[in-house]
C-alpha atoms as a PDB file:
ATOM      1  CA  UNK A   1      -5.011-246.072 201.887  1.00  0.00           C
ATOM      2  CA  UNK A   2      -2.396-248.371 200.269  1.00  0.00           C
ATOM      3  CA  UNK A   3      -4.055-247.576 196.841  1.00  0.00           C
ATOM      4  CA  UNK A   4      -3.372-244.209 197.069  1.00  0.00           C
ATOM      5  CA  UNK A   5       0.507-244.958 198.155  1.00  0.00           C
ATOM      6  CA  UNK A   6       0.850-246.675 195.465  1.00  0.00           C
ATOM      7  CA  UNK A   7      -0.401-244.561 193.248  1.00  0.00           C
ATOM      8  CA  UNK A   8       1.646-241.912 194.637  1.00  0.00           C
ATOM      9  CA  UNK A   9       4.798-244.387 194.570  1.00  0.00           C
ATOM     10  CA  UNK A  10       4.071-244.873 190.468  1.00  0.00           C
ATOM     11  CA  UNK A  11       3.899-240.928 189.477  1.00  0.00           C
ATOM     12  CA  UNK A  12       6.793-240.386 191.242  1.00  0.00           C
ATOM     13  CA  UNK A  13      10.848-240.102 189.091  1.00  0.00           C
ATOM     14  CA  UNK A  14      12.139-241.518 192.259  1.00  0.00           C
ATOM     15  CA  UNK A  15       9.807-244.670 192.317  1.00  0.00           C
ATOM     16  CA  UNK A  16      10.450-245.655 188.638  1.00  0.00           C
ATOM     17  CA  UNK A  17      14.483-244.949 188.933  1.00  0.00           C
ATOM     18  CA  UNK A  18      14.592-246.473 192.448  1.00  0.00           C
ATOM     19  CA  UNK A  19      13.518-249.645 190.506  1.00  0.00           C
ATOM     20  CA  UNK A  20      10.397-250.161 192.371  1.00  0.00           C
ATOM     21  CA  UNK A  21       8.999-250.372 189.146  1.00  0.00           C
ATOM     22  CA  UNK A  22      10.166-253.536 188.701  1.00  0.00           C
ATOM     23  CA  UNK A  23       8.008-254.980 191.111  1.00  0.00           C
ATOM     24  CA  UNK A  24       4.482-253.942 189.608  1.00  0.00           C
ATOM     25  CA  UNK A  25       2.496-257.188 188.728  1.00  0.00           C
ATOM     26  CA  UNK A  26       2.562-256.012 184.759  1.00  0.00           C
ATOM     27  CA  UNK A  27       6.374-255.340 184.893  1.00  0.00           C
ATOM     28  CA  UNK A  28       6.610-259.148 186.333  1.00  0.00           C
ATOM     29  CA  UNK A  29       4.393-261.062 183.950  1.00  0.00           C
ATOM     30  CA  UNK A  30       5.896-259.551 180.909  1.00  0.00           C
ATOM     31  CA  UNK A  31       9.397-259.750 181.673  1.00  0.00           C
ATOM     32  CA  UNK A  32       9.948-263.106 179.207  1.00  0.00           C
ATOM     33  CA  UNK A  33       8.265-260.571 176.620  1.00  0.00           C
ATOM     34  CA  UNK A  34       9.976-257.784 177.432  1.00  0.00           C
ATOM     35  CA  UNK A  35      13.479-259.659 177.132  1.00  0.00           C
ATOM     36  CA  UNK A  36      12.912-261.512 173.760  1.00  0.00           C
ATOM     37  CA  UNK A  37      11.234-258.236 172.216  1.00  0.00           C
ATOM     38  CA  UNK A  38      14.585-256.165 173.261  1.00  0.00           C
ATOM     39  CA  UNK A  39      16.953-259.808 171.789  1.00  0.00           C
ATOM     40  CA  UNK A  40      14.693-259.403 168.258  1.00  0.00           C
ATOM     41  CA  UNK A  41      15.336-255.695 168.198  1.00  0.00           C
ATOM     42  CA  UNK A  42      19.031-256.342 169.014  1.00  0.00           C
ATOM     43  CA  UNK A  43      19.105-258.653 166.373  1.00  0.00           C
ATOM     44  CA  UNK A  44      17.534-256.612 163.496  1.00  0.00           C
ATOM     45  CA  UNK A  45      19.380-253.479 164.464  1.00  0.00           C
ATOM     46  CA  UNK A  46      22.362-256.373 163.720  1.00  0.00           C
ATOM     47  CA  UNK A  47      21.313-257.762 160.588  1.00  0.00           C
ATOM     48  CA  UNK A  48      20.306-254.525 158.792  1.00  0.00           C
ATOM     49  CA  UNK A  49      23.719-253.228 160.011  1.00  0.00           C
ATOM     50  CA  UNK A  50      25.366-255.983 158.256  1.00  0.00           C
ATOM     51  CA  UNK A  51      23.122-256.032 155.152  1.00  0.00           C
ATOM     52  CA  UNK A  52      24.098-252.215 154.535  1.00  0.00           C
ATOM     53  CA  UNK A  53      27.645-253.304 154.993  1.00  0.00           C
ATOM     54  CA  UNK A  54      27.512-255.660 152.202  1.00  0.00           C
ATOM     55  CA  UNK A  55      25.453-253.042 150.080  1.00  0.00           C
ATOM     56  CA  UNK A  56      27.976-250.404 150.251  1.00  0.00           C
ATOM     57  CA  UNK A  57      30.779-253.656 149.577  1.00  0.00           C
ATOM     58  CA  UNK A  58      28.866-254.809 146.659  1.00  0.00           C
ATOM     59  CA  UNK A  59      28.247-251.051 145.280  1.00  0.00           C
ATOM     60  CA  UNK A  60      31.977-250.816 145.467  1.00  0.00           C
ATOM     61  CA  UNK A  61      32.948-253.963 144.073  1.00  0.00           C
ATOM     62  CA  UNK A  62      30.689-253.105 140.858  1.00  0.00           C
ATOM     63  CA  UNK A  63      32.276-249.819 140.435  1.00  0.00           C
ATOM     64  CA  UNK A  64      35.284-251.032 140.503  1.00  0.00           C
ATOM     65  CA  UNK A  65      34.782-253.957 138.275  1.00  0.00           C
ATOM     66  CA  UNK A  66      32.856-251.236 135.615  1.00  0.00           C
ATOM     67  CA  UNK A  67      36.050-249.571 135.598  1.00  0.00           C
ATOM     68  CA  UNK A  68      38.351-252.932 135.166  1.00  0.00           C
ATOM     69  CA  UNK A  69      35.947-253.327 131.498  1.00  0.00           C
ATOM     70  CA  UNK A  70      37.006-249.838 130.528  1.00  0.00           C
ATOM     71  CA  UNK A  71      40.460-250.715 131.336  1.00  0.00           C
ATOM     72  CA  UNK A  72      40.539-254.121 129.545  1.00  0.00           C
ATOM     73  CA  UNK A  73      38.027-252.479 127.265  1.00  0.00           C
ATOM     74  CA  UNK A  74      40.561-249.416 125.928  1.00  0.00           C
ATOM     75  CA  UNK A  75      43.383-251.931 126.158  1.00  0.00           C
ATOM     76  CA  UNK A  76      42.044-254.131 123.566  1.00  0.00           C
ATOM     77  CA  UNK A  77      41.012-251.182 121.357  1.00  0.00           C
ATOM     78  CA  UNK A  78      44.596-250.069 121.895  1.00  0.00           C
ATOM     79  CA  UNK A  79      46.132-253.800 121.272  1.00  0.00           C
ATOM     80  CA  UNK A  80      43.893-254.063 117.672  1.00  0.00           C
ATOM     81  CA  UNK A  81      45.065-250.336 116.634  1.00  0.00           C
ATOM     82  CA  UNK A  82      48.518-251.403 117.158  1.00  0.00           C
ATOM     83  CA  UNK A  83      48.069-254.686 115.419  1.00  0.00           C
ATOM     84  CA  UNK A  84      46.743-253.844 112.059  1.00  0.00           C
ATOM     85  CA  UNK A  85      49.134-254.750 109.123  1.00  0.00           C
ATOM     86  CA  UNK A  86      49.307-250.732 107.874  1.00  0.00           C
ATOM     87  CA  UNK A  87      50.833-250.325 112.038  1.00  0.00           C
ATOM     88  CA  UNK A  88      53.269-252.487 111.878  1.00  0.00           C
ATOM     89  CA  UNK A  89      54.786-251.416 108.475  1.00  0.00           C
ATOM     90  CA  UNK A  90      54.808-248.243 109.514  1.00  0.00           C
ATOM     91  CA  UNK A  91      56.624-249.692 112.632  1.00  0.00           C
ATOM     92  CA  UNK A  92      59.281-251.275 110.985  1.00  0.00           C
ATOM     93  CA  UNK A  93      60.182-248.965 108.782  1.00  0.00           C
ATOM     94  CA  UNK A  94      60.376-246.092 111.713  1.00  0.00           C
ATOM     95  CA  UNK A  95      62.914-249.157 113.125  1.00  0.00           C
ATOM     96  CA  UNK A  96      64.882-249.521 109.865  1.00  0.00           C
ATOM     97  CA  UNK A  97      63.653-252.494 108.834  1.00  0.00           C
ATOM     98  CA  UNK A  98      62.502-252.776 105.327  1.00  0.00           C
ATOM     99  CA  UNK A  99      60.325-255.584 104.659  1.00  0.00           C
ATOM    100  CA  UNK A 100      58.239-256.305 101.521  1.00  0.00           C
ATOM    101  CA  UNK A 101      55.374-257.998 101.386  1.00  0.00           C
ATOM    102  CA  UNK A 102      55.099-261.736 100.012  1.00  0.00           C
ATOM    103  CA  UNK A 103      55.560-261.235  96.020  1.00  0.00           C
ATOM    104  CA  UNK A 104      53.517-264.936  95.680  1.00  0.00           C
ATOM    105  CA  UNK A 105      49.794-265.765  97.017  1.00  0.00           C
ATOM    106  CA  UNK A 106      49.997-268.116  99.571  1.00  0.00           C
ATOM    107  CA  UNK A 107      48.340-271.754  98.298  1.00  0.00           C
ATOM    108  CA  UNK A 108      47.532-274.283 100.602  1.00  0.00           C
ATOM    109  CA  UNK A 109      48.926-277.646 101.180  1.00  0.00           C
ATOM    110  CA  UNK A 110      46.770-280.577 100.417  1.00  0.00           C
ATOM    111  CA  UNK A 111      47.332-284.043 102.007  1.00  0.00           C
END
């Protein structure tokens, strides 16, 4: 007769929300189980969180440094342009300032 009452007791919604559950003999032995496999599944849910925080950070951070090289990239492109001898005539002389070039080769100095 109890067999069948507790049968009865585990089919039923109101047995297993009641908590009387709790007190089967399985539900008791494996309770040190039960509690470390729910910590390790905290703790992956954690770390793969975090991991896909620092992918989306890193994926970021390389953009952004891609588009510092273009930067630095175009701005030395820009800087040589500007710095070629036929520039910077034509700079001066836009400026007013006429300046020929040296009439003598340069020779070097020896000790």
């Amino acid at each position: 007769m109890k067999q069948a009452q507790r049968k009865k007791k585990r089919i039923s919604l109101l047995y297993i929300l009641g908590g009387g559950i709790l007190n089967e003999d399985f539900i008791v032995r494996h309770t040190k189980m039960a509690v470390m496999v729910v910590m390790l599944i905290v703790i992956f849910i954690g770390n793969r969180y975090s991991c896909t925080l620092k992918i989306k950070q890193i994926d970021t951070l390389q953009k952004e440094l891609a588009e510092k090289k273009m930067e630095a990239l175009s701005i030395s492109i820009e800087l040589t342009k500007y710095s070629r001898r036929s520039q910077i005539d034509a700079r001066l002389r836009q400026q007013g300032i006429y300046l020929g070039g040296a009439q003598t080769p340069p020779y070097i100095l020896h000790k």
